[in-house]
C-alpha atoms as a PDB file:
ATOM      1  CA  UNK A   1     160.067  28.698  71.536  1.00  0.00           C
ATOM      2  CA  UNK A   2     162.141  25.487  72.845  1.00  0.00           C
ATOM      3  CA  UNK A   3     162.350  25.210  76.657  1.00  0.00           C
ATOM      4  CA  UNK A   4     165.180  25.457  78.637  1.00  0.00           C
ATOM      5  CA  UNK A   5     166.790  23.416  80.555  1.00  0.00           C
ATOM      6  CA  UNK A   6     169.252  23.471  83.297  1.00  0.00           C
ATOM      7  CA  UNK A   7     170.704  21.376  85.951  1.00  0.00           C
ATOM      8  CA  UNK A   8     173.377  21.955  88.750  1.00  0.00           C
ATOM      9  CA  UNK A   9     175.053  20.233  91.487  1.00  0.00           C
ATOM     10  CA  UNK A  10     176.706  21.609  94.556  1.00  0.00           C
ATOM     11  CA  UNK A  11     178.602  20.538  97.424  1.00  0.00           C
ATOM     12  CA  UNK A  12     176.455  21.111 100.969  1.00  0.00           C
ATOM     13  CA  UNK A  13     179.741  21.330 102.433  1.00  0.00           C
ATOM     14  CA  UNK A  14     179.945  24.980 101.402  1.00  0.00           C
ATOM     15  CA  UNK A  15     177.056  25.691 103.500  1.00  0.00           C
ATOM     16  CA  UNK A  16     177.583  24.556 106.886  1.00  0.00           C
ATOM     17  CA  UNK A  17     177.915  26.562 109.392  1.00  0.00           C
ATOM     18  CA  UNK A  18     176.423  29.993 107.841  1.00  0.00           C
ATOM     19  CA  UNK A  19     174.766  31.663 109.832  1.00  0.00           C
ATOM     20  CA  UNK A  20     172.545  34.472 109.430  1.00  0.00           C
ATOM     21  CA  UNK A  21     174.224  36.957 111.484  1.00  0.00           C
ATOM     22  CA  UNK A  22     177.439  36.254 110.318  1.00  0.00           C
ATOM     23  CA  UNK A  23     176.625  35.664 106.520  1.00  0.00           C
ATOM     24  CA  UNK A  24     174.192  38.223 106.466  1.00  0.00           C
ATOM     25  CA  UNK A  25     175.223  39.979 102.956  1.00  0.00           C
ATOM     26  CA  UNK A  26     175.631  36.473 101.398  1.00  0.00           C
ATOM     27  CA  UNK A  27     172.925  35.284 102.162  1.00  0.00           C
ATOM     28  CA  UNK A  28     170.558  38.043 100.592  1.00  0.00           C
ATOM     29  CA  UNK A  29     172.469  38.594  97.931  1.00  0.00           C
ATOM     30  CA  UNK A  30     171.561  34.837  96.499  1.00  0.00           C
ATOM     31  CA  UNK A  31     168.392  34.351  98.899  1.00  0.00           C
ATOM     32  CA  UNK A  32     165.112  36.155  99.608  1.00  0.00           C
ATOM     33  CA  UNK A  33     164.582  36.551 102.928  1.00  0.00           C
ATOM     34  CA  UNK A  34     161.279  33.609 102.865  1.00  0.00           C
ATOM     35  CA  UNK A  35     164.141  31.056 101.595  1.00  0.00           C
ATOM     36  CA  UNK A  36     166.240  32.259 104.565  1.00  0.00           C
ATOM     37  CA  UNK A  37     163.474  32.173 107.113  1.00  0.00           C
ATOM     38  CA  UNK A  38     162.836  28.509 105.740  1.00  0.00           C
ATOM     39  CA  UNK A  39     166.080  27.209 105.737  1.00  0.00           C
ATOM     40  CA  UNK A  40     167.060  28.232 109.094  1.00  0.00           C
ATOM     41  CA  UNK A  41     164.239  26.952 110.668  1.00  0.00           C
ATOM     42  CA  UNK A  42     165.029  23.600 109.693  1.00  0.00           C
ATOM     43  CA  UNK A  43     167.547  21.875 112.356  1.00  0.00           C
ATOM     44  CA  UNK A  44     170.618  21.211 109.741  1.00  0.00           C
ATOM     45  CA  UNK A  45     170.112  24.595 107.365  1.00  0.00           C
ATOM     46  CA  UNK A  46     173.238  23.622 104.959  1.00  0.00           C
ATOM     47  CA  UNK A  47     171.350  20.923 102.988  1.00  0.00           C
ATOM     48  CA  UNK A  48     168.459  23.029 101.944  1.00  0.00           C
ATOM     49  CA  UNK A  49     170.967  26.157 101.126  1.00  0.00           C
ATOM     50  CA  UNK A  50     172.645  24.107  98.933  1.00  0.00           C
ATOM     51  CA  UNK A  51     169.735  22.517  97.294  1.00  0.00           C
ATOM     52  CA  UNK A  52     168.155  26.102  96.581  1.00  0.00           C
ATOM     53  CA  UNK A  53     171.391  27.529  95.186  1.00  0.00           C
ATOM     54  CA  UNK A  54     172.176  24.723  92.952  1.00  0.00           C
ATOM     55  CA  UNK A  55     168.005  25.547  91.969  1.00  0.00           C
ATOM     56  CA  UNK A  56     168.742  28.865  91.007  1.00  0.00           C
ATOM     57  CA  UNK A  57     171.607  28.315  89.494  1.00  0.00           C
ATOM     58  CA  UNK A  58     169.726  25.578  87.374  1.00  0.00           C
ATOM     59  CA  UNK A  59     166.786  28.047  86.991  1.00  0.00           C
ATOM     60  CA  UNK A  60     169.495  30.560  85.741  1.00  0.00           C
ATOM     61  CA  UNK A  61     170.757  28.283  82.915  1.00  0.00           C
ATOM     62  CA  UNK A  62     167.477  27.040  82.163  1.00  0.00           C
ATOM     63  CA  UNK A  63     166.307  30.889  81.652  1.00  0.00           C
ATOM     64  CA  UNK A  64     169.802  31.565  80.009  1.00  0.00           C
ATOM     65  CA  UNK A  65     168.933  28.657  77.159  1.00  0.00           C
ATOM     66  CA  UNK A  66     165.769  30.963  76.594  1.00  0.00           C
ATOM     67  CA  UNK A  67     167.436  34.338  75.984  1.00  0.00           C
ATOM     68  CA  UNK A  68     166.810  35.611  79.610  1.00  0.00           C
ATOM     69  CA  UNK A  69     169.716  36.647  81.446  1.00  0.00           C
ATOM     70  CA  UNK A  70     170.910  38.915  83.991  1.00  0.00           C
ATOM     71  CA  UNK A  71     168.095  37.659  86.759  1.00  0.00           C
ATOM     72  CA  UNK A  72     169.736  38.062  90.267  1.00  0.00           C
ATOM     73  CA  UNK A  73     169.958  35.193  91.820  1.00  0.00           C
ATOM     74  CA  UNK A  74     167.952  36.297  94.705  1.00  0.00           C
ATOM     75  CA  UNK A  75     165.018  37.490  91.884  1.00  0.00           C
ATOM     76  CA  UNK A  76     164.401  33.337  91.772  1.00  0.00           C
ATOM     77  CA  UNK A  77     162.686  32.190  94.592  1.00  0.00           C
ATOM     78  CA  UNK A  78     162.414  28.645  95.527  1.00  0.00           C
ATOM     79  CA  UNK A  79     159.512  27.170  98.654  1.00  0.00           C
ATOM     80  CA  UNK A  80     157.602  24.112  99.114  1.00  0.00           C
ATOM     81  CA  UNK A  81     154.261  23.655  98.694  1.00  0.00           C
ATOM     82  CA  UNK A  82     152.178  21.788 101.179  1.00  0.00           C
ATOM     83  CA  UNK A  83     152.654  18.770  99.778  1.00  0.00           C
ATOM     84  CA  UNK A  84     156.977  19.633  99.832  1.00  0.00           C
ATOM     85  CA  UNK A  85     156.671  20.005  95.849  1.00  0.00           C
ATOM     86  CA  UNK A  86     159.342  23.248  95.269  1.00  0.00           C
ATOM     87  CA  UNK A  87     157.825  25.842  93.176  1.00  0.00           C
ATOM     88  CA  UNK A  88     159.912  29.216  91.618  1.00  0.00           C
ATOM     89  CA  UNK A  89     158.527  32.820  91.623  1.00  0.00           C
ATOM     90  CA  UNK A  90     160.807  34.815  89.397  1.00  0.00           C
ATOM     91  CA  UNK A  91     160.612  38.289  91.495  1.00  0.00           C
ATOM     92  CA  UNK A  92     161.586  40.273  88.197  1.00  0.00           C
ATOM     93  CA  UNK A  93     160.694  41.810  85.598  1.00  0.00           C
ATOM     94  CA  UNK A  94     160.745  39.068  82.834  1.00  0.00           C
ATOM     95  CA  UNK A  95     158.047  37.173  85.721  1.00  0.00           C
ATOM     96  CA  UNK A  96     155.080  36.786  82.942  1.00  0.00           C
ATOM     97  CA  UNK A  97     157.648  35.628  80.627  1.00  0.00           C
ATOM     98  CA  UNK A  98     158.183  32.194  81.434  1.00  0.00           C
ATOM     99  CA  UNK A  99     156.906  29.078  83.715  1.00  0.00           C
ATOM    100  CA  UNK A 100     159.522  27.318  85.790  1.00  0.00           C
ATOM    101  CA  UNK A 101     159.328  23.920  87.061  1.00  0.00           C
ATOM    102  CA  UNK A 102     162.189  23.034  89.539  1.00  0.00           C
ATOM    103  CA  UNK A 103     163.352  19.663  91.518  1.00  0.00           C
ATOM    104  CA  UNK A 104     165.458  19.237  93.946  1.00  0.00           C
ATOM    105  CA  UNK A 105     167.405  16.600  96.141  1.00  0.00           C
ATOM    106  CA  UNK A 106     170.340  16.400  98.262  1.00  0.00           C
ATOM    107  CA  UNK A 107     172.386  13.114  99.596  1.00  0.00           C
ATOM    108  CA  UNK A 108     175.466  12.806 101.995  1.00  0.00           C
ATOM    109  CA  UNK A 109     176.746  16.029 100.594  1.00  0.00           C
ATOM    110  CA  UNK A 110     175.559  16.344  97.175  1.00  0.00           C
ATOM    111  CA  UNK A 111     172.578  18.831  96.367  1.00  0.00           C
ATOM    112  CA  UNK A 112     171.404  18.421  92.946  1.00  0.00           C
ATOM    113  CA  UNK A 113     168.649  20.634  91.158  1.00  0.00           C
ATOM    114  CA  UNK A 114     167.226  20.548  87.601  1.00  0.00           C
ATOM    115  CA  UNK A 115     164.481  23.040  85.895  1.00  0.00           C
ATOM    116  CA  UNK A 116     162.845  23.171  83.131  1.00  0.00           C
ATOM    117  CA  UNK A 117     161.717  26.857  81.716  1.00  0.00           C
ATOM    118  CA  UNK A 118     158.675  27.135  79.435  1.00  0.00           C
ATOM    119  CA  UNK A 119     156.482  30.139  77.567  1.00  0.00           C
ATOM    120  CA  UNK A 120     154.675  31.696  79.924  1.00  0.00           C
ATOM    121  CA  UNK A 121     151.759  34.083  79.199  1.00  0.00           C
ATOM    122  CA  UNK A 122     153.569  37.123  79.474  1.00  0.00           C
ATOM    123  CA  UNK A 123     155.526  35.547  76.246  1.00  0.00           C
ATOM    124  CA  UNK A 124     152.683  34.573  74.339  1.00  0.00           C
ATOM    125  CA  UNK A 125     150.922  37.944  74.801  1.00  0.00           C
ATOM    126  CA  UNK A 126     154.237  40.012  73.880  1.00  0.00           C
ATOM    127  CA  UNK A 127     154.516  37.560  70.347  1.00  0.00           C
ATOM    128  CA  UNK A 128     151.369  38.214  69.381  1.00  0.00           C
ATOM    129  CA  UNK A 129     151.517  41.751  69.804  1.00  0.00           C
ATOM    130  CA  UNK A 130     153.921  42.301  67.944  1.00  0.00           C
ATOM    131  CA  UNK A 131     152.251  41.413  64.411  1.00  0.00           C
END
């Protein structure tokens, strides 16, 4: 199978000033509630909002490229590692399917996110099953 691809870019401006309270049902609709937690603990939350939705959406198309749709955007979940490295966890049920590697950045008010989606071993043990 070829890997996908995907990239995105997205304006941070969309982002400021949500709120939890306010943007409650937006905000778990596209975020899990670790993403949330993470992103308003930071002092400006907007920039890291932005750079996890332009993620998923680049996770989305990467996945898309692959012959996986219909993942909900909060089913892709985006945190840092120790080191600040962003890792996905596809919360679904096409998890074992694939391997997701993700990047992210954001400047002035650009966020910008590419991922690349490989064969997992969920997909290698479905193949070969299927002799």
């Amino acid at each position: 199978m070829t890997p996908g691809i995907g990239t995105d870019v997205v304006l941070i401006s969309r982002f400021e000033g949500k709120t939890p309270e306010r943007d409650r049902r937006f905000l778990e609709r596209v975020f899990t509630e670790k993403e949330i937690a993470y992103c308003f603990s930071k002092e400006h939350p907007a920039p890291h909002l932005a750079a996890r939705f332009a993620g998923k959406e680049a996770v989305t198309k990467a996945l898309s490229s692959m012959g996986i749709d219909g993942i909900a955007m909060n089913e892709i979940e985006i945190t840092n590692g120790p080191s600040g490295v962003p890792s996905v966890t596809l919360i679904c049920r096409d998890a074992s399917m694939v391997t997701v590697l993700v990047s992210l950045s954001h400047d002035g008010d650009i966020a910008l996110a590419c991922a690349l989606a490989t064969e997992g071993d969920g997909w290698r043990r479905d193949h070969n099953n299927r002799g």
